[in-house]
PDB file of N, CA and C in Angstrom:
ATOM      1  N   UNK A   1       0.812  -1.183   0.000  1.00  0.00           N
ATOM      2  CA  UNK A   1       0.000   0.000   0.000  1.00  0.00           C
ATOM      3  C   UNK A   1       0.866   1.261   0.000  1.00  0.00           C
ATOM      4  N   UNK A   2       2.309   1.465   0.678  1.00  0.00           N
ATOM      5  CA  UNK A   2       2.725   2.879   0.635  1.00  0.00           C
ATOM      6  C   UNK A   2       3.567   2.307  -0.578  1.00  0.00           C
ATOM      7  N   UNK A   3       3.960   1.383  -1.189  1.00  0.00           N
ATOM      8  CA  UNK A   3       4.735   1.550  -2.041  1.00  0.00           C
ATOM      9  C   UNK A   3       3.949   1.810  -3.429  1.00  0.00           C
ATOM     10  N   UNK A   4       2.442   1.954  -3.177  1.00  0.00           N
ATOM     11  CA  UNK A   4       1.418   2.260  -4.053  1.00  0.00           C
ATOM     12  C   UNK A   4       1.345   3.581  -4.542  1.00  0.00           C
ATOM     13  N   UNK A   5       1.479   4.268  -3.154  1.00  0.00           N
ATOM     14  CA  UNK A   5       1.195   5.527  -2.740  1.00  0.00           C
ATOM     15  C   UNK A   5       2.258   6.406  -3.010  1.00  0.00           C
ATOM     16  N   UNK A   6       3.449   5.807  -2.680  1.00  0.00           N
ATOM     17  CA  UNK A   6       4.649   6.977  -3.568  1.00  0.00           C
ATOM     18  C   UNK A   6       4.512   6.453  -4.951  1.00  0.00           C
ATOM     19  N   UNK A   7       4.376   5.427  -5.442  1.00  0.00           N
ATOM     20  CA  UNK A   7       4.698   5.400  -6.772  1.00  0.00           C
ATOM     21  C   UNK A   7       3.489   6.483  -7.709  1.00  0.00           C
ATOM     22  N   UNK A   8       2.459   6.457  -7.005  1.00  0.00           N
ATOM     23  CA  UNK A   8       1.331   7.493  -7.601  1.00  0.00           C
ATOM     24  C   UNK A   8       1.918   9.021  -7.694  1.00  0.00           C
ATOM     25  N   UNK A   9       2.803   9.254  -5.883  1.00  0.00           N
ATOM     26  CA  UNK A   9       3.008  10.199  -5.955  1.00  0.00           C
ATOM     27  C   UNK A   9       4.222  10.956  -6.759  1.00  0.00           C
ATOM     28  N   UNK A  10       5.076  10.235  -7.067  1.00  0.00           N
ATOM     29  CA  UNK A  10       6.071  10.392  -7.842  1.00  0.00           C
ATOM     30  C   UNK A  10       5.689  10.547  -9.035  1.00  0.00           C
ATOM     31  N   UNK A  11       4.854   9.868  -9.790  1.00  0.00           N
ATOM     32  CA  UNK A  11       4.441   9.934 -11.145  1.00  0.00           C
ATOM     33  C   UNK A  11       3.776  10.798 -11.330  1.00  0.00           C
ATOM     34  N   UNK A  12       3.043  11.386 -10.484  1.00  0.00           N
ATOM     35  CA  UNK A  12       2.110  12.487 -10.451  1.00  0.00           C
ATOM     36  C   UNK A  12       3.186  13.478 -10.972  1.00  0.00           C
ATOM     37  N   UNK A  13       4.222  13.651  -9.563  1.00  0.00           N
ATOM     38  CA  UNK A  13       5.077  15.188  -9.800  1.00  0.00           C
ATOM     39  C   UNK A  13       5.678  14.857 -11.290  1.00  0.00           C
ATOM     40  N   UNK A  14       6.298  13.982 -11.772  1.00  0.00           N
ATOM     41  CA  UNK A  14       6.732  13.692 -12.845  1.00  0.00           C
ATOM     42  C   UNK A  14       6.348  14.022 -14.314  1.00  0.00           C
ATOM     43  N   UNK A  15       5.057  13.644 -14.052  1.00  0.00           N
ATOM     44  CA  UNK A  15       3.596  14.055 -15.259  1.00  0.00           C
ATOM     45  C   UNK A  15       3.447  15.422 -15.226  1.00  0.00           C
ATOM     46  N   UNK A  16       3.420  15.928 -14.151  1.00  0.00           N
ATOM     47  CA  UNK A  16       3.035  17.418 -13.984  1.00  0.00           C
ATOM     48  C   UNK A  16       4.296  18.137 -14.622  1.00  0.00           C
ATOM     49  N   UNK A  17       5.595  17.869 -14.564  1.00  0.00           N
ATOM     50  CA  UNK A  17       7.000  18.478 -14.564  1.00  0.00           C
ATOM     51  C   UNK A  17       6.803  18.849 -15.924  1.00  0.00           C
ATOM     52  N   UNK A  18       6.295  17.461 -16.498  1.00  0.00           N
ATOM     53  CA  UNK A  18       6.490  17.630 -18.341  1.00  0.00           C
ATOM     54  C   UNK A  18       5.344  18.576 -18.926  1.00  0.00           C
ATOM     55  N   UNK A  19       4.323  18.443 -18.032  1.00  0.00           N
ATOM     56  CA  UNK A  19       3.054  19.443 -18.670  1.00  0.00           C
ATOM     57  C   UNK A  19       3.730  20.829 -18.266  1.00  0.00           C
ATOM     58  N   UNK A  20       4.325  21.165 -17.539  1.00  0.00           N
ATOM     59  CA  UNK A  20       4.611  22.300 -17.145  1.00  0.00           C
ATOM     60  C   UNK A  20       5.789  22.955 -18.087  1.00  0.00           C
ATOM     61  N   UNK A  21       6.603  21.753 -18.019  1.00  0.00           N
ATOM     62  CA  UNK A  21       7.918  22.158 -19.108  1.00  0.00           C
ATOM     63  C   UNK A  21       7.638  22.407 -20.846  1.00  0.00           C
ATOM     64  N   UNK A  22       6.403  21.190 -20.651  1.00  0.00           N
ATOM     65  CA  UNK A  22       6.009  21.373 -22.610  1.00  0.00           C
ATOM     66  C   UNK A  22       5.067  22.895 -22.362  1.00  0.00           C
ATOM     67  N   UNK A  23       4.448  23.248 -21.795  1.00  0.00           N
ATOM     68  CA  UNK A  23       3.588  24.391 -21.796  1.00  0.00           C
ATOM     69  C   UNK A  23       4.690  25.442 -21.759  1.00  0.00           C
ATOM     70  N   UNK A  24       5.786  25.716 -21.020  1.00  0.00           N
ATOM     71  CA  UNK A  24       6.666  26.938 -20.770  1.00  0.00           C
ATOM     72  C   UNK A  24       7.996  26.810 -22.119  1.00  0.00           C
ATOM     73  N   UNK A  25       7.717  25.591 -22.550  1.00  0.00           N
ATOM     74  CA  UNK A  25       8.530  25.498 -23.642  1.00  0.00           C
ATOM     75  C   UNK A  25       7.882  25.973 -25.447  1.00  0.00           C
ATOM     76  N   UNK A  26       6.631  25.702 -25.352  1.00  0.00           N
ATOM     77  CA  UNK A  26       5.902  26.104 -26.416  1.00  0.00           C
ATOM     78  C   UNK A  26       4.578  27.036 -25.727  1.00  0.00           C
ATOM     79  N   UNK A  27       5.275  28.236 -25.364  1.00  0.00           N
ATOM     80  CA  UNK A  27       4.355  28.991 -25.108  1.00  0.00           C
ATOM     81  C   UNK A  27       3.736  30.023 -25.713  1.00  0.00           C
ATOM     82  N   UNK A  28       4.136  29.929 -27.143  1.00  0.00           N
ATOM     83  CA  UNK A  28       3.842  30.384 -28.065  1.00  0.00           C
ATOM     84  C   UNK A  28       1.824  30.554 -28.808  1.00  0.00           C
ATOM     85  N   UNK A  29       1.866  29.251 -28.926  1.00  0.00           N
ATOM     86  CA  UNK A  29       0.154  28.893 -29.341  1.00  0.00           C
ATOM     87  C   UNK A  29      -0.406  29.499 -28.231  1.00  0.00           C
ATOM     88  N   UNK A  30      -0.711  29.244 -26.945  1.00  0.00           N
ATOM     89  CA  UNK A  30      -1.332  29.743 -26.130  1.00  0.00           C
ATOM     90  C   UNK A  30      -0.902  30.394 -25.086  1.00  0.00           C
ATOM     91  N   UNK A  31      -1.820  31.409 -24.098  1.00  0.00           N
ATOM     92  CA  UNK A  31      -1.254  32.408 -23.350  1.00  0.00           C
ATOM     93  C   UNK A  31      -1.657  32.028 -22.143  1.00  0.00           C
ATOM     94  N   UNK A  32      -0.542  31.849 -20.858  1.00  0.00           N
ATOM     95  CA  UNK A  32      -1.366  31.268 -19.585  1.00  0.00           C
ATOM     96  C   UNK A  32      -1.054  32.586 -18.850  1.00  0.00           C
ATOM     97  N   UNK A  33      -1.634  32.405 -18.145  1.00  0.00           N
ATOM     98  CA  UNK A  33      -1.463  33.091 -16.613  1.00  0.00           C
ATOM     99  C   UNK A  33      -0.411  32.733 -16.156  1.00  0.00           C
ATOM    100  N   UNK A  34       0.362  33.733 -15.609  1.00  0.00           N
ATOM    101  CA  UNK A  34       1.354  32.880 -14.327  1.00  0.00           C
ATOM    102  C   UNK A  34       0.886  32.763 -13.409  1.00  0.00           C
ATOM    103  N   UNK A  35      -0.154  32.621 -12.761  1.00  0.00           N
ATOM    104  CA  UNK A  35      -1.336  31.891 -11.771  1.00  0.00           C
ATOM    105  C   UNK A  35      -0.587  30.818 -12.257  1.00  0.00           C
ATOM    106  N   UNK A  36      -1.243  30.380 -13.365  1.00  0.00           N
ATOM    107  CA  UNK A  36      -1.403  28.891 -13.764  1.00  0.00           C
ATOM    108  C   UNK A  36       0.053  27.981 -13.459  1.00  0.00           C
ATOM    109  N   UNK A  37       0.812  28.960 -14.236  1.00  0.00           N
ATOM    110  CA  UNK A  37       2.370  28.242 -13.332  1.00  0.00           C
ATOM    111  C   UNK A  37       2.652  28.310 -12.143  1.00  0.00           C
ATOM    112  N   UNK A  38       2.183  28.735 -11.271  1.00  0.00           N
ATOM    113  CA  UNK A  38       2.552  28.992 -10.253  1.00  0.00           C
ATOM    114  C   UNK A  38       0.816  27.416  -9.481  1.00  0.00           C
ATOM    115  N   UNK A  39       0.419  27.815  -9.947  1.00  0.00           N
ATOM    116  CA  UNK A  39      -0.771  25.907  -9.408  1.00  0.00           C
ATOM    117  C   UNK A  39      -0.278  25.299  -9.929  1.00  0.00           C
ATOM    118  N   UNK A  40       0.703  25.316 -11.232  1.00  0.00           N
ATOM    119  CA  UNK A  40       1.271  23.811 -11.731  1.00  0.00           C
ATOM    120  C   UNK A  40       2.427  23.550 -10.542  1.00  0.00           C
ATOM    121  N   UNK A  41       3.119  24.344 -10.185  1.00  0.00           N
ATOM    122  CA  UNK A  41       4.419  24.473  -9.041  1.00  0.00           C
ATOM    123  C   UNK A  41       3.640  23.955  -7.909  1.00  0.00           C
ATOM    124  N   UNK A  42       2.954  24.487  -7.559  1.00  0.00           N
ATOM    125  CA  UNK A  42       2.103  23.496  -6.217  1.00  0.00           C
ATOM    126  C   UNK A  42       2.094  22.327  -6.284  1.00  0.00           C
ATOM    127  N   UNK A  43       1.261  21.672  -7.450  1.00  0.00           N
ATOM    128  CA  UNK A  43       0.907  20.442  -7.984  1.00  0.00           C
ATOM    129  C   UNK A  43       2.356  19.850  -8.382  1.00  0.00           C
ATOM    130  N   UNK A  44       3.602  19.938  -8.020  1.00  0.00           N
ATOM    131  CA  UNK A  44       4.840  19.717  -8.278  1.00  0.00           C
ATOM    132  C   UNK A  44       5.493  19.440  -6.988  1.00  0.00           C
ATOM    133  N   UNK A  45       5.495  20.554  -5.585  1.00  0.00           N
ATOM    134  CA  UNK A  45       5.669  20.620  -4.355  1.00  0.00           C
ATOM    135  C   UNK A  45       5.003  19.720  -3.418  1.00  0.00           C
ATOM    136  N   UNK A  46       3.585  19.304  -3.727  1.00  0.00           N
ATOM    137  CA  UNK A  46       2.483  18.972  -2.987  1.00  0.00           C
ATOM    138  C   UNK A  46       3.416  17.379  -3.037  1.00  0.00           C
ATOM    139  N   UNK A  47       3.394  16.416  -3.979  1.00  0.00           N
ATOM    140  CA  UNK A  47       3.529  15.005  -4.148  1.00  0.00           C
ATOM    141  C   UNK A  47       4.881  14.789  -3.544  1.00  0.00           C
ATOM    142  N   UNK A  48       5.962  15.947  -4.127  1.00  0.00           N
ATOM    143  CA  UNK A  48       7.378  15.239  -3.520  1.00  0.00           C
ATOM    144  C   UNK A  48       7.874  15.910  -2.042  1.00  0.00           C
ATOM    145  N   UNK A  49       6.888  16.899  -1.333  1.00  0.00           N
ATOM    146  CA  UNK A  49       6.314  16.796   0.260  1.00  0.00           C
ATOM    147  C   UNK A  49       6.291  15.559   0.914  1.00  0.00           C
ATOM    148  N   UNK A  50       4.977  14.800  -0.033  1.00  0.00           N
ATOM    149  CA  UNK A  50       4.773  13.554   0.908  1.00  0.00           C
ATOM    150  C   UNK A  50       5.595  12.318   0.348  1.00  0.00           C
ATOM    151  N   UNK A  51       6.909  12.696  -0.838  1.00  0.00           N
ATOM    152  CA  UNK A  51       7.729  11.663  -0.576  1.00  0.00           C
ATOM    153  C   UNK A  51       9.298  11.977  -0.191  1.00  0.00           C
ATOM    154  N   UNK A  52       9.169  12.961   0.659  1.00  0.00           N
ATOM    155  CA  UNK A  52      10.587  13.526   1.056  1.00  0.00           C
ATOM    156  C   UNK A  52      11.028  12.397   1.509  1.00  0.00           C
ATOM    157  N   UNK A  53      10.694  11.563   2.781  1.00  0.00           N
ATOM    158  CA  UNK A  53      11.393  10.827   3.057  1.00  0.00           C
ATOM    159  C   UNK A  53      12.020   9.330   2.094  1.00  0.00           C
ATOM    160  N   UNK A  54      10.731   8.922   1.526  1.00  0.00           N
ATOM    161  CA  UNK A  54      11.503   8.380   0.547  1.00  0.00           C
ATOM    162  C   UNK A  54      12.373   8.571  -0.450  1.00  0.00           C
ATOM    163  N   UNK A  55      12.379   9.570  -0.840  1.00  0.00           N
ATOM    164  CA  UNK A  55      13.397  10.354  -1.855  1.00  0.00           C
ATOM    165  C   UNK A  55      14.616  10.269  -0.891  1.00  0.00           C
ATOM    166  N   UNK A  56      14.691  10.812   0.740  1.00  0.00           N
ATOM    167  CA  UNK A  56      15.882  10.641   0.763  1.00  0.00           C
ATOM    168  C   UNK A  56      16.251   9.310   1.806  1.00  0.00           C
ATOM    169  N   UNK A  57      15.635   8.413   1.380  1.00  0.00           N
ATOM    170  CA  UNK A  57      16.539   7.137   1.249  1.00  0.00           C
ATOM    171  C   UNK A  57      16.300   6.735   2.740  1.00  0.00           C
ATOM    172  N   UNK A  58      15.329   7.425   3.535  1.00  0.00           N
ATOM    173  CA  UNK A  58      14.933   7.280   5.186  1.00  0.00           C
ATOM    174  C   UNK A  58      13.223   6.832   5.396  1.00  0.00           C
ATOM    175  N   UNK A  59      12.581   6.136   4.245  1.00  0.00           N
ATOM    176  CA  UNK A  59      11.560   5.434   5.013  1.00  0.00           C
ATOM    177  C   UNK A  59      11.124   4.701   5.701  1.00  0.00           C
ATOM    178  N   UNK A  60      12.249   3.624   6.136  1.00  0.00           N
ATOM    179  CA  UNK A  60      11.856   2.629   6.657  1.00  0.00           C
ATOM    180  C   UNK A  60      12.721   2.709   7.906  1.00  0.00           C
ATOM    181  N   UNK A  61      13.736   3.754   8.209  1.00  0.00           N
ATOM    182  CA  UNK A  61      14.509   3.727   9.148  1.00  0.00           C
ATOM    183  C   UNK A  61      14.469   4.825   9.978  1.00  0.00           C
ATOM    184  N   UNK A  62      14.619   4.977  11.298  1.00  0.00           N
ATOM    185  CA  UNK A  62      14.712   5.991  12.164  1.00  0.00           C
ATOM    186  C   UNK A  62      15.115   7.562  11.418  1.00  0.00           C
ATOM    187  N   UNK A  63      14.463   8.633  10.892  1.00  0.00           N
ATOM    188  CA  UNK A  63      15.164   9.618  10.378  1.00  0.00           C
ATOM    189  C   UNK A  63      15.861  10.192  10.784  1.00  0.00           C
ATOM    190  N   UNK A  64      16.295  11.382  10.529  1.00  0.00           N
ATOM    191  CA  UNK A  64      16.624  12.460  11.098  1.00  0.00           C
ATOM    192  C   UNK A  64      15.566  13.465  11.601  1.00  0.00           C
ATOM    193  N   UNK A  65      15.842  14.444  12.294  1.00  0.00           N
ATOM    194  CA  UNK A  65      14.852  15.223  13.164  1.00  0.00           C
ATOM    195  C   UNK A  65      15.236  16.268  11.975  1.00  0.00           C
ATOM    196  N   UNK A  66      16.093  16.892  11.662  1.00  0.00           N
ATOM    197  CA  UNK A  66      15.507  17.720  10.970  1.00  0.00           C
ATOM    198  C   UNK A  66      14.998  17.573   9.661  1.00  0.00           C
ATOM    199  N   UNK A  67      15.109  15.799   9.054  1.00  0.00           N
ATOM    200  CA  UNK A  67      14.610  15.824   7.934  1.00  0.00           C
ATOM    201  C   UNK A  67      12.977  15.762   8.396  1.00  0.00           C
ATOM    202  N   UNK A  68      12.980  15.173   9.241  1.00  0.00           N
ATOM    203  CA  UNK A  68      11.019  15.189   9.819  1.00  0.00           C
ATOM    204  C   UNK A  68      10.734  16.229   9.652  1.00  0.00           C
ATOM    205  N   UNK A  69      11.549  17.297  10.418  1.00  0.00           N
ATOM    206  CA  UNK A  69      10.649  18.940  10.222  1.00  0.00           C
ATOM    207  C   UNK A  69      10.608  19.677   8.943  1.00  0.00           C
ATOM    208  N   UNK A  70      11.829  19.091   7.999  1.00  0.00           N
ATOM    209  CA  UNK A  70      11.495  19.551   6.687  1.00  0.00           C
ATOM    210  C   UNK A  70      10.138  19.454   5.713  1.00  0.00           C
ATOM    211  N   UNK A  71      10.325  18.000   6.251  1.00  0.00           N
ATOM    212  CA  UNK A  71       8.753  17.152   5.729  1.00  0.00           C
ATOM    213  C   UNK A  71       7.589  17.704   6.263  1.00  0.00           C
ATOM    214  N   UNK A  72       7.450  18.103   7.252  1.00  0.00           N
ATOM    215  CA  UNK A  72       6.221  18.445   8.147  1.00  0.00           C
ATOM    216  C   UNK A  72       6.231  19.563   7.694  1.00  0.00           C
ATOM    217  N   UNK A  73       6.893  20.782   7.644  1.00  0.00           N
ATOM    218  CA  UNK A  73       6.766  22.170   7.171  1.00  0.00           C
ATOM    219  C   UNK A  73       6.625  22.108   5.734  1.00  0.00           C
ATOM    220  N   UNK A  74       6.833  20.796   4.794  1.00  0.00           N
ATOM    221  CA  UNK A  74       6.495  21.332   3.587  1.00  0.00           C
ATOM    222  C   UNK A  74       5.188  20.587   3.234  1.00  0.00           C
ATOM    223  N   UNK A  75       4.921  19.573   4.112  1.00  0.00           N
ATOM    224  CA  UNK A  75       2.938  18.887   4.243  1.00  0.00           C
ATOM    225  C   UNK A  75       2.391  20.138   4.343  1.00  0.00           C
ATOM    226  N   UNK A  76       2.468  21.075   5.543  1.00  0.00           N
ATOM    227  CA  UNK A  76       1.474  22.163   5.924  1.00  0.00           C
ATOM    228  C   UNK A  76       1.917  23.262   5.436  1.00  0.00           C
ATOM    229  N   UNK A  77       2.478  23.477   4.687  1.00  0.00           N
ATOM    230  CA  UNK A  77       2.721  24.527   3.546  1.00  0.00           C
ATOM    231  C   UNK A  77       2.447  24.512   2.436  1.00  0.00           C
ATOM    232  N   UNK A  78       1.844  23.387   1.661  1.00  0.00           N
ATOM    233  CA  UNK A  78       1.124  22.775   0.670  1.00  0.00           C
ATOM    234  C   UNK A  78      -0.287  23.639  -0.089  1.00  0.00           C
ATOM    235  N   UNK A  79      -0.846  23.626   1.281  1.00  0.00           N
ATOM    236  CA  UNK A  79      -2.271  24.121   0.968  1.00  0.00           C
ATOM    237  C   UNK A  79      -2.592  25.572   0.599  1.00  0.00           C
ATOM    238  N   UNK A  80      -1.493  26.279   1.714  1.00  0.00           N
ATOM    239  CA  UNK A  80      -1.232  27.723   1.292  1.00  0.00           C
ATOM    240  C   UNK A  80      -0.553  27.899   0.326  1.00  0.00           C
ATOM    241  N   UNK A  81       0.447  27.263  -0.536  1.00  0.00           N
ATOM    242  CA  UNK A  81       1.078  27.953  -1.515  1.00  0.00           C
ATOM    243  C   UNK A  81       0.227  27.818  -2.827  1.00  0.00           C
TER     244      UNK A  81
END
């Protein structure tokens, strides 16, 4: 089940990276908002939040304290940005 759950979440930020990169790369045809980049950047922040720890190589083992608080300040910073 969590190895479900990062793999969603990873692919998510991943998928999003390229919509974001093909849109800022051919931004020519159409005109966005930088709103819009700036909710694609959320939707980028939000997924690899909840896989900090797996990204750095500490899920299954005792972390570090300040990698916890990294993680925790960037869960509840999510919603506001």
């Amino acid at each position: 089940m969590v190895y479900t759950f990062l793999a969603l979440q990873i692919s998510g930020a991943c998928i999003f990276t390229l919509i974001l990169l093909s849109a800022w790369i051919f931004r020519d045809g159409a005109k966005r908002h930088p709103a819009w980049f700036s909710f694609g950047v959320s939707w980028i922040v939000f997924p690899i939040s909840y896989s900090f720890l797996f990204l750095a190589g500490q899920q299954w083992i005792s972390p570090a304290k300040a990698l916890c608080i990294a993680q925790a300040g960037l869960i509840y910073a999510v919603p506001f940005l």
